[in-house]
N, C-alpha and C. Protein backbone atom coordinates (compact mmCIF):
# COMPACT_ATOMS: atom_id res chain seq x y z
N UNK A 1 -4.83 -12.43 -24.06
CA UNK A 1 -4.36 -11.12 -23.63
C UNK A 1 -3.75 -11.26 -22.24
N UNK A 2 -2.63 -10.63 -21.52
CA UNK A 2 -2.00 -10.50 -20.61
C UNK A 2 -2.15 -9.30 -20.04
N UNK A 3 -2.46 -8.97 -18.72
CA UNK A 3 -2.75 -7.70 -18.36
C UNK A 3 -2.12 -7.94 -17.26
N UNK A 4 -0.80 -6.65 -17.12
CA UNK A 4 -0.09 -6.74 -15.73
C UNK A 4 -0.86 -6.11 -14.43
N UNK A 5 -0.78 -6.88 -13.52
CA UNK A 5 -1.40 -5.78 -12.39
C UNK A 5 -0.53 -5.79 -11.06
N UNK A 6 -0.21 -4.94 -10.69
CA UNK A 6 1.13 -5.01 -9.35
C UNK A 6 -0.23 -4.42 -7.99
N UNK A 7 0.86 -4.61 -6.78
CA UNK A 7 0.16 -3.85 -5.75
C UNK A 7 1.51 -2.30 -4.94
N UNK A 8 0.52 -1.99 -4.44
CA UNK A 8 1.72 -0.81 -3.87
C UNK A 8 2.90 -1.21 -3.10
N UNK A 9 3.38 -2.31 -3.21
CA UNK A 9 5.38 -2.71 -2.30
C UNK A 9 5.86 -2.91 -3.28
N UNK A 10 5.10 -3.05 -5.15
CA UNK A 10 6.16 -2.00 -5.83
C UNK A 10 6.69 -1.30 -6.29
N UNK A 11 6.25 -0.28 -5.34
CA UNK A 11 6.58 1.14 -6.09
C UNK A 11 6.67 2.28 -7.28
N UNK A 12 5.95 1.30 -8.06
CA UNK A 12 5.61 1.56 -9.35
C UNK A 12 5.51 3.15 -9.43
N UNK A 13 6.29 4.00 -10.32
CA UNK A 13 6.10 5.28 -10.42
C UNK A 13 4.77 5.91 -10.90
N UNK A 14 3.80 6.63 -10.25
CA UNK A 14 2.28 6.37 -11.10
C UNK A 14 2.27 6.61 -12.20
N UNK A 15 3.21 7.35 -12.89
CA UNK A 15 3.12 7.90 -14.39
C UNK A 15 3.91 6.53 -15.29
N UNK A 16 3.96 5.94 -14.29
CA UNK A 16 4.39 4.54 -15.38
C UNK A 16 3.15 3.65 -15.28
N UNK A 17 2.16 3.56 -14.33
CA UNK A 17 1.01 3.08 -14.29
C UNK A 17 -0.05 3.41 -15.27
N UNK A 18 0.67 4.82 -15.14
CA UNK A 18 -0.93 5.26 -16.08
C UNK A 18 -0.47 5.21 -17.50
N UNK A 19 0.77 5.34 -17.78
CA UNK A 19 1.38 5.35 -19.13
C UNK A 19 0.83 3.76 -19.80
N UNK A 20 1.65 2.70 -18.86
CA UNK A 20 1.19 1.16 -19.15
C UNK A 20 -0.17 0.72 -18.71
N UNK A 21 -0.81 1.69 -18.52
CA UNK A 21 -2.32 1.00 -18.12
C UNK A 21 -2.43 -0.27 -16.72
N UNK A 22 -1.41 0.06 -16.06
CA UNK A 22 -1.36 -0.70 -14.88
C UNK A 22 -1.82 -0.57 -13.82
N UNK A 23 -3.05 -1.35 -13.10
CA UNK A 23 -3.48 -0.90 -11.97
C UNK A 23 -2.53 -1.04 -10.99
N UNK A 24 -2.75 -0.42 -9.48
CA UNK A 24 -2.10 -0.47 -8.62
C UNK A 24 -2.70 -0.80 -7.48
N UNK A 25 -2.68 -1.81 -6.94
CA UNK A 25 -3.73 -2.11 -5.92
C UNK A 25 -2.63 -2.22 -4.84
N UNK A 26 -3.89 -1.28 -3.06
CA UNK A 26 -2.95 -0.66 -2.16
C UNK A 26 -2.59 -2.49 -1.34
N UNK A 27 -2.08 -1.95 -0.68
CA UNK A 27 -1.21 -3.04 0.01
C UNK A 27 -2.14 -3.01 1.50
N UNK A 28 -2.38 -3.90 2.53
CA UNK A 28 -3.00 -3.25 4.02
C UNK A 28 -1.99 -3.71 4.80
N UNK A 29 -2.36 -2.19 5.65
CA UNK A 29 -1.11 -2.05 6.81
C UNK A 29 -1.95 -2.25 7.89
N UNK A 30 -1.70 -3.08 8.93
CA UNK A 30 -2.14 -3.25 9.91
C UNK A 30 -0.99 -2.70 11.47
N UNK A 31 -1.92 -2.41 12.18
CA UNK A 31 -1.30 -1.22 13.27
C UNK A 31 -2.18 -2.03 14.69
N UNK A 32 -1.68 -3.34 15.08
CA UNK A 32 -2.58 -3.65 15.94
C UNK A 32 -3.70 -4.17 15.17
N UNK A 33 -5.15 -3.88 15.76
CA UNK A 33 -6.34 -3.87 15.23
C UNK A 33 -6.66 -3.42 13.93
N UNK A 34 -5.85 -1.87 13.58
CA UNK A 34 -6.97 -0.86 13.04
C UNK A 34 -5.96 -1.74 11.52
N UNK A 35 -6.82 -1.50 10.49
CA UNK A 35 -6.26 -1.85 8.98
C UNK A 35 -6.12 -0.29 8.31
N UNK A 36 -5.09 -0.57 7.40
CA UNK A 36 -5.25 0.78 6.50
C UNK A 36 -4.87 0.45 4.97
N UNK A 37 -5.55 0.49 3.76
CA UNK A 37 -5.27 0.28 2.44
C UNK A 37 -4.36 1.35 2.25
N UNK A 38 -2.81 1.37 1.85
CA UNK A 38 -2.08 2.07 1.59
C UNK A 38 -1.69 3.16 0.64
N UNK A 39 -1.56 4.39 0.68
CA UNK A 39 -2.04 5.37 -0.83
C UNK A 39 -3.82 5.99 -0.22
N UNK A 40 -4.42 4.89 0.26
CA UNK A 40 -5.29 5.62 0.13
C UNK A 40 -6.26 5.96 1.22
N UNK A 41 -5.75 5.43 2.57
CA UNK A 41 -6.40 5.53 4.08
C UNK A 41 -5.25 6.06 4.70
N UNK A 42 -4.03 6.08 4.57
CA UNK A 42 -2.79 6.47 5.11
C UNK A 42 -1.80 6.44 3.91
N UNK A 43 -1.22 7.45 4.41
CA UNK A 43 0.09 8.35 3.60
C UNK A 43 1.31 7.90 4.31
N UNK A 44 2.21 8.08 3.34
CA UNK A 44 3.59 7.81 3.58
C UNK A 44 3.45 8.72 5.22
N UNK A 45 3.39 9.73 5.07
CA UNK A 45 4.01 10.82 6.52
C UNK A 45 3.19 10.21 7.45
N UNK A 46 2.22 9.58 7.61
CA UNK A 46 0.89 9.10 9.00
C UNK A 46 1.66 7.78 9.10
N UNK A 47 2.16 7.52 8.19
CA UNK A 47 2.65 5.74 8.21
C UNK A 47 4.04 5.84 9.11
N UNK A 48 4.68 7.13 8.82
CA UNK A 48 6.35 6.94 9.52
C UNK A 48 5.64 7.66 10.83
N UNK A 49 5.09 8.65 11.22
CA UNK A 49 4.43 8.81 12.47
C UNK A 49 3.73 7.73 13.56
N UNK A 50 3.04 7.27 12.85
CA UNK A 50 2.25 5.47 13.16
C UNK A 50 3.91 4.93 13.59
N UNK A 51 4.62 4.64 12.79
CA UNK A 51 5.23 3.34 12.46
C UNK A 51 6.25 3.89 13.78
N UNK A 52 6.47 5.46 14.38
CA UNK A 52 7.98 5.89 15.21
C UNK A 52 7.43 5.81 16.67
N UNK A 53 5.76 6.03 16.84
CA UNK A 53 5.24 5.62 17.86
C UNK A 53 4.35 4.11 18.62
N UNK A 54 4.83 3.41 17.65
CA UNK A 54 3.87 1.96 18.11
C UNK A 54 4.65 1.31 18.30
N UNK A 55 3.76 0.34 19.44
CA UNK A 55 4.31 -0.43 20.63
C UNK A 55 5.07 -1.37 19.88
N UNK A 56 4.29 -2.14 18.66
CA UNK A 56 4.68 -3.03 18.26
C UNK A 56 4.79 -2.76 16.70
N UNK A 57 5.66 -2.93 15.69
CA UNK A 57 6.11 -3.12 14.30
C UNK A 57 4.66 -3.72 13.56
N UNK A 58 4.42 -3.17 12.71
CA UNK A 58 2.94 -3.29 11.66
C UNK A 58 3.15 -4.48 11.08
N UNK A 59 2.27 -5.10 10.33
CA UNK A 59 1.93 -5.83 9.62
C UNK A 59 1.24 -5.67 8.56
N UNK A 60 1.81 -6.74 7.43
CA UNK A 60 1.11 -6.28 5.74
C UNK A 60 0.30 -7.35 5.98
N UNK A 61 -0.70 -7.58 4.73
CA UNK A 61 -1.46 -8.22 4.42
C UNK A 61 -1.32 -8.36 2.77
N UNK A 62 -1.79 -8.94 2.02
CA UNK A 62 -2.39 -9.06 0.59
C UNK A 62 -3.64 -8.35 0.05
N UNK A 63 -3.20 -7.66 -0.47
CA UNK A 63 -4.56 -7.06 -1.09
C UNK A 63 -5.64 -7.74 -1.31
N UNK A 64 -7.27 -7.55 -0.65
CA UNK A 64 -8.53 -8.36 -1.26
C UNK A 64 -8.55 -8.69 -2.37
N UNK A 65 -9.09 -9.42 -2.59
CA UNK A 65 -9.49 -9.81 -3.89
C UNK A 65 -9.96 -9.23 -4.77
């Protein structure tokens, strides 16, 4: 059996997730120190707010395991 599983950079429409039974695992945004799992600790609107006031440009990570 083959079971697709993506993470959130691709954009996967959720009603195509849930249609194909595809999980979506968040992506982490890092802001400095603080981490944030994407979708679900920070929102698109906190992310472009975050992202128009910081010193320095964020960083992704790979989703845990």
């Amino acid at each position: 059996m083959v079971k697709i599983i993506t993470d959130t950079t691709a954009c996967l429409a959720p009603e195509i997730a849930q249609k194909y039974g595809i999980p979506v695992i968040p992506q982490v945004i890092n802001f400095g120190e603080e981490s944030y799992l994407e979708g679900k600790q920070i929102d698109i609107e906190t992310f472009m707010a975050r992202l128009s006031s910081a010193p320095e440009l964020p960083k992704t990570a790979a989703p845990p395991i």
